[in-house]
N, C-alpha and C. Protein backbone atom coordinates (compact mmCIF):
# COMPACT_ATOMS: atom_id res chain seq x y z
N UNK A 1 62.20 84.05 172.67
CA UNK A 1 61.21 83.06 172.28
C UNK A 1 60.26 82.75 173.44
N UNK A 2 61.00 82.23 174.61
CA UNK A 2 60.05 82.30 175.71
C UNK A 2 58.58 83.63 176.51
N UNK A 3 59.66 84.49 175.86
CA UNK A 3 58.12 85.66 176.13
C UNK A 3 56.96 85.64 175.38
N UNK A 4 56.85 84.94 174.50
CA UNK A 4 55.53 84.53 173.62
C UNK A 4 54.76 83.72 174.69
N UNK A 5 55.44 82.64 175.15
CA UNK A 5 54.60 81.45 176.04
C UNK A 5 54.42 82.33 177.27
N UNK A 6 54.64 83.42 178.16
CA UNK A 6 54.35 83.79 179.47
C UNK A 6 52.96 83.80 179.60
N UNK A 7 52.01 84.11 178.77
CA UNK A 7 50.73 84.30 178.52
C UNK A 7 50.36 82.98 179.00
N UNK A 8 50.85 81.86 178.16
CA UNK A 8 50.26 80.64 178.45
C UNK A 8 50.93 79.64 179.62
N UNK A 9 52.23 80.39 179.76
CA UNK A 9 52.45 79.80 181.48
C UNK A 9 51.78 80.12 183.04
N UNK A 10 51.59 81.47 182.79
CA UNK A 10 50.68 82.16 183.30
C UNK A 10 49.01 81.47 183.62
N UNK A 11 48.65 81.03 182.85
CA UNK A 11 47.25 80.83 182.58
C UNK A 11 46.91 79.28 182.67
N UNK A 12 48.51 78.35 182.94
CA UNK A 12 48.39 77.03 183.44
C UNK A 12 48.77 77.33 184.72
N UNK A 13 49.56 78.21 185.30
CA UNK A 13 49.75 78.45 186.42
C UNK A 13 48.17 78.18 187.45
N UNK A 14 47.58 79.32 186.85
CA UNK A 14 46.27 80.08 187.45
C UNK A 14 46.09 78.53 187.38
N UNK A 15 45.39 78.02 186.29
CA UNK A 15 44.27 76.33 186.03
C UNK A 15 44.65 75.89 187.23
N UNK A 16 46.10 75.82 187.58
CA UNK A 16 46.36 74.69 187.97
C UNK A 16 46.19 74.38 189.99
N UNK A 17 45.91 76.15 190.39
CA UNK A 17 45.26 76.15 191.63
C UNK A 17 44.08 75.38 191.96
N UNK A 18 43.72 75.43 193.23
CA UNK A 18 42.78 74.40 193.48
C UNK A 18 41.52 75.40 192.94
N UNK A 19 40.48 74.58 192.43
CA UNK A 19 38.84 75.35 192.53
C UNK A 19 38.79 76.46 191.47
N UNK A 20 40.40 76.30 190.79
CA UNK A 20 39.67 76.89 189.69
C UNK A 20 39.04 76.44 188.30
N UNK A 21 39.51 74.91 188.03
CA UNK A 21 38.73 74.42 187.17
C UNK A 21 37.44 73.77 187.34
N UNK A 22 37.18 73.64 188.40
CA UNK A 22 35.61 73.91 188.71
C UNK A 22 35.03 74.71 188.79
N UNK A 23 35.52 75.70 188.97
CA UNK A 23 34.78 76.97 189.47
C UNK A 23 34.46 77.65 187.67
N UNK A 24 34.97 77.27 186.94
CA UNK A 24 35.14 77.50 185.25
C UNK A 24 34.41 76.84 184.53
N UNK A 25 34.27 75.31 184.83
CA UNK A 25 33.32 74.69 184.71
C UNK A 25 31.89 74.98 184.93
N UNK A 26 31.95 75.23 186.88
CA UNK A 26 30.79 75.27 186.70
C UNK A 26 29.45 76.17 186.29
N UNK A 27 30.45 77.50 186.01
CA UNK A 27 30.07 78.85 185.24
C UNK A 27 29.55 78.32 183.57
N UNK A 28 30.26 77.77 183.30
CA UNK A 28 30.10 77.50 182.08
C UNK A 28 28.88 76.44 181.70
N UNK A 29 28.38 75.56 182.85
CA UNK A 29 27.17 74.95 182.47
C UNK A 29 25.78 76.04 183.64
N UNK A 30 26.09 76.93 184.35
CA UNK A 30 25.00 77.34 184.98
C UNK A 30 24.71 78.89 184.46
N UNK A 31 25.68 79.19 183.35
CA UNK A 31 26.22 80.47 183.04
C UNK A 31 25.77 81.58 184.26
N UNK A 32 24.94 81.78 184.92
CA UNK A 32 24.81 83.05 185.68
C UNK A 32 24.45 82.27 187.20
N UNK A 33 25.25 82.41 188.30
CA UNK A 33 24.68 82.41 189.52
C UNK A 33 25.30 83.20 190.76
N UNK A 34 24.92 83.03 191.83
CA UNK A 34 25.44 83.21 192.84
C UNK A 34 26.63 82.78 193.61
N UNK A 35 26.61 83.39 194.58
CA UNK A 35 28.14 82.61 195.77
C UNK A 35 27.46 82.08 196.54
N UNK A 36 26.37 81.53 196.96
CA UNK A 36 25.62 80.87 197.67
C UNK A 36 25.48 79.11 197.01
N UNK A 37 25.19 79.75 195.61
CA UNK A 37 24.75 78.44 194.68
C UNK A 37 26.27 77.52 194.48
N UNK A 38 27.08 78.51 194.54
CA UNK A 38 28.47 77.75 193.75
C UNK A 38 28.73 77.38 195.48
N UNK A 39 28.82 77.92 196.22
CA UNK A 39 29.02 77.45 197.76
C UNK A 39 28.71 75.96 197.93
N UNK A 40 27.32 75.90 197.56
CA UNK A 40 26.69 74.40 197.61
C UNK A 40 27.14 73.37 197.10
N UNK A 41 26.97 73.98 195.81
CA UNK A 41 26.97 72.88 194.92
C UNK A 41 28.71 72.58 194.49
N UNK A 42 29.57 72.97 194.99
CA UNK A 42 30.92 72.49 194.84
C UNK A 42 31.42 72.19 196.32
N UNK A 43 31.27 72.45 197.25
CA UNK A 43 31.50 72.18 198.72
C UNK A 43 32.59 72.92 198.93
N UNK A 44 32.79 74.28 198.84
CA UNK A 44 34.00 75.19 198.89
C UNK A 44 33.73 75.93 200.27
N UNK A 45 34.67 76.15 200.64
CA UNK A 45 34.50 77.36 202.16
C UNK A 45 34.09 78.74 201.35
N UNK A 46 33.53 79.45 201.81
CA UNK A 46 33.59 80.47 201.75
C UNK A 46 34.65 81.80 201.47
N UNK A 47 35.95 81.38 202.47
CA UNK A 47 36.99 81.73 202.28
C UNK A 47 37.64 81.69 200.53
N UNK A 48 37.59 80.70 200.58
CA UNK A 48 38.59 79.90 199.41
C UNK A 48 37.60 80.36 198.16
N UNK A 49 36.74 79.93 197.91
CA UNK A 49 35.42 80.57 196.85
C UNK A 49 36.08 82.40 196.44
N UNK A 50 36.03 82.69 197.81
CA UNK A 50 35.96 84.45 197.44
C UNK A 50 36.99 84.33 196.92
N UNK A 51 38.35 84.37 197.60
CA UNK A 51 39.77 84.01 196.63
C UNK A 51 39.64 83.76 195.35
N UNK A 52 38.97 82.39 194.85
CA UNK A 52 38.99 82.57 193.79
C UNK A 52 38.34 83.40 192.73
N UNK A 53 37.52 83.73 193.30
CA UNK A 53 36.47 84.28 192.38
C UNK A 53 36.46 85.95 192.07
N UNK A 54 37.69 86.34 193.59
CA UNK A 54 38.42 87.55 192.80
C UNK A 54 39.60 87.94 191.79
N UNK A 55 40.64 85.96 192.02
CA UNK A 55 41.58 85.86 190.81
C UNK A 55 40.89 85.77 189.51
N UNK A 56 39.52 84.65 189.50
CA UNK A 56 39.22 84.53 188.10
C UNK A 56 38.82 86.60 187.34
N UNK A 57 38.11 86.93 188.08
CA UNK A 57 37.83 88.15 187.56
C UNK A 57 38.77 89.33 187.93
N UNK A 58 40.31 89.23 188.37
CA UNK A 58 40.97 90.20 188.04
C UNK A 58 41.56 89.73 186.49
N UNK A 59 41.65 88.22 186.38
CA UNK A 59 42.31 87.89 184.96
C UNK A 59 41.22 87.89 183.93
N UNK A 60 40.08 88.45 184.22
CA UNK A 60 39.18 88.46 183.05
C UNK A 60 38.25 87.39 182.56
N UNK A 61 38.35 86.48 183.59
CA UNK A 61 37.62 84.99 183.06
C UNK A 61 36.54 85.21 183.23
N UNK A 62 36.03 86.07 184.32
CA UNK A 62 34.74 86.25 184.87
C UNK A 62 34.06 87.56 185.10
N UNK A 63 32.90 87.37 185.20
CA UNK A 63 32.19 88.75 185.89
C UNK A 63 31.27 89.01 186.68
N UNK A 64 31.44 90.16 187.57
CA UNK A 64 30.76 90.03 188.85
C UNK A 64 29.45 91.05 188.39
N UNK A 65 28.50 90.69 188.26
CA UNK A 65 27.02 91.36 188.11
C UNK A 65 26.03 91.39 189.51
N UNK A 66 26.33 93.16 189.80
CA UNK A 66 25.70 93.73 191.04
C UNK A 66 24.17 94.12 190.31
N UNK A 67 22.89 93.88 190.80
CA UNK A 67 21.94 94.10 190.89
C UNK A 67 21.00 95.18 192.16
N UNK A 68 20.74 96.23 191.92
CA UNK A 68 20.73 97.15 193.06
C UNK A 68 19.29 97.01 194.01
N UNK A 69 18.53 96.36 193.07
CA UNK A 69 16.71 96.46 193.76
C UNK A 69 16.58 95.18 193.13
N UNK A 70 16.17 94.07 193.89
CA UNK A 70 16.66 93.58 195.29
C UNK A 70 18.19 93.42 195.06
N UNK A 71 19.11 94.01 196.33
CA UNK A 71 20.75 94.02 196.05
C UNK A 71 20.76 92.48 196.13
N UNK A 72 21.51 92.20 194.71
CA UNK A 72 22.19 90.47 194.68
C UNK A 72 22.81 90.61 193.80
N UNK A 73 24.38 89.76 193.83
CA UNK A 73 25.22 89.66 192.89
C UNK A 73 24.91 88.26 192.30
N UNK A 74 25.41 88.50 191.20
CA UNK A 74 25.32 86.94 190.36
C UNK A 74 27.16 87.02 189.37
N UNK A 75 27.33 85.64 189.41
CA UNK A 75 28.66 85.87 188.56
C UNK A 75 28.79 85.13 187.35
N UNK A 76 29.19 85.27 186.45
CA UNK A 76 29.34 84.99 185.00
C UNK A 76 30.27 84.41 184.55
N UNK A 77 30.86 83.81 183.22
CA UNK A 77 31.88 83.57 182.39
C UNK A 77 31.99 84.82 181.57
N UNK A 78 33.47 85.76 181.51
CA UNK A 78 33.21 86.60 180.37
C UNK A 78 34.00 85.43 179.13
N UNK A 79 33.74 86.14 177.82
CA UNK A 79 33.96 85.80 176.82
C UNK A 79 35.19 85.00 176.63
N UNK A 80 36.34 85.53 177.33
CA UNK A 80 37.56 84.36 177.44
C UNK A 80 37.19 83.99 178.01
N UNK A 81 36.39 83.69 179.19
CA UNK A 81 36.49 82.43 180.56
C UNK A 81 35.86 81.57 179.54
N UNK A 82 34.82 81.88 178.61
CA UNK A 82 33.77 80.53 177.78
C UNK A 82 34.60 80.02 177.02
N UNK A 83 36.04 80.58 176.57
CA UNK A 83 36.21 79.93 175.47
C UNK A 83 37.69 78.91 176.56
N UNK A 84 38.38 79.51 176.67
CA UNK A 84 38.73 78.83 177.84
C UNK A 84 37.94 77.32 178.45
N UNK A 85 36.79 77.64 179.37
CA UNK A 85 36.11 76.80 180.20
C UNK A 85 35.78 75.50 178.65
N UNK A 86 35.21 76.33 177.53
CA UNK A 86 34.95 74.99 176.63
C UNK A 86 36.31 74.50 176.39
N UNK A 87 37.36 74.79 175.98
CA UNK A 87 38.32 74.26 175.61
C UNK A 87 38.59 73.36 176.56
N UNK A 88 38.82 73.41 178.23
CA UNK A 88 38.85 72.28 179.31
C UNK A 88 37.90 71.03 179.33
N UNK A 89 36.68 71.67 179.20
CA UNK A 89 35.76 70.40 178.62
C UNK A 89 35.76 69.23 177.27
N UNK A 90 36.71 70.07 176.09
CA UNK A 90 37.05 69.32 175.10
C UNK A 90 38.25 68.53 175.57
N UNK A 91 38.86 68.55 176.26
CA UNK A 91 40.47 68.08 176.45
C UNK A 91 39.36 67.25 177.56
N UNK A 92 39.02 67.14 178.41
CA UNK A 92 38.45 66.11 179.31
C UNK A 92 37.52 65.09 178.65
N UNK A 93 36.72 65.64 178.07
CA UNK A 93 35.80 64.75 176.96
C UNK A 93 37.15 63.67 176.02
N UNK A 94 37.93 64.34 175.20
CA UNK A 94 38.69 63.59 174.66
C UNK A 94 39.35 62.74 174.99
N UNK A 95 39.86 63.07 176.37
CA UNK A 95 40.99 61.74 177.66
C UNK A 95 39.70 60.63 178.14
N UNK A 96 38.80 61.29 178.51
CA UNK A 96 37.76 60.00 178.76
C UNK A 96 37.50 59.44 177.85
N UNK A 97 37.99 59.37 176.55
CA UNK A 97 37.00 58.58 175.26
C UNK A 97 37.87 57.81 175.07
């Protein structure tokens, strides 16, 4: 019975590190930016940012979009990270009300 839930222990595990429900969030209201922009505007080291931002996109939440002329990456929500990232925003919306 318990091997049904690993999926979803797994995936509160991940939430429950630091910077990643912001970092989910804030994909989800800027949908496309940089590591410069998310640098700023969340006050993350550099260090800790990259970390995460190679867990979210080995588990699929995210995606890294290389641009070759002018070289710049920008990073994304993939399709589970949106549905995911909205579902966190409904559960926060609902506890604040």
């Amino acid at each position: 019975m318990l091997q049904g839930y690993n999926i979803l222990f797994e995936l509160m595990e991940t939430l429950g590190k630091k910077w990643v429900v912001p970092l989910l969030i804030f994909l989800l209201f800027y949908e496309k930016t940089n590591f410069s922009q998310m640098k700023k505007q969340l006050k993350v080291t550099s260090r800790a940012l990259s970390k995460k931002l190679k867990l979210l996109e080995a588990l699929g939440l995210i995606e890294k979009i290389a641009i070759d002329k002018p070289k710049k990456v920008f990073y994304s929500l993939s399709d589970k990270g949106k549905g995911i990232s909205q579902i966190l925003l409904k559960v926060a919306t609902n506890i604040s009300n």
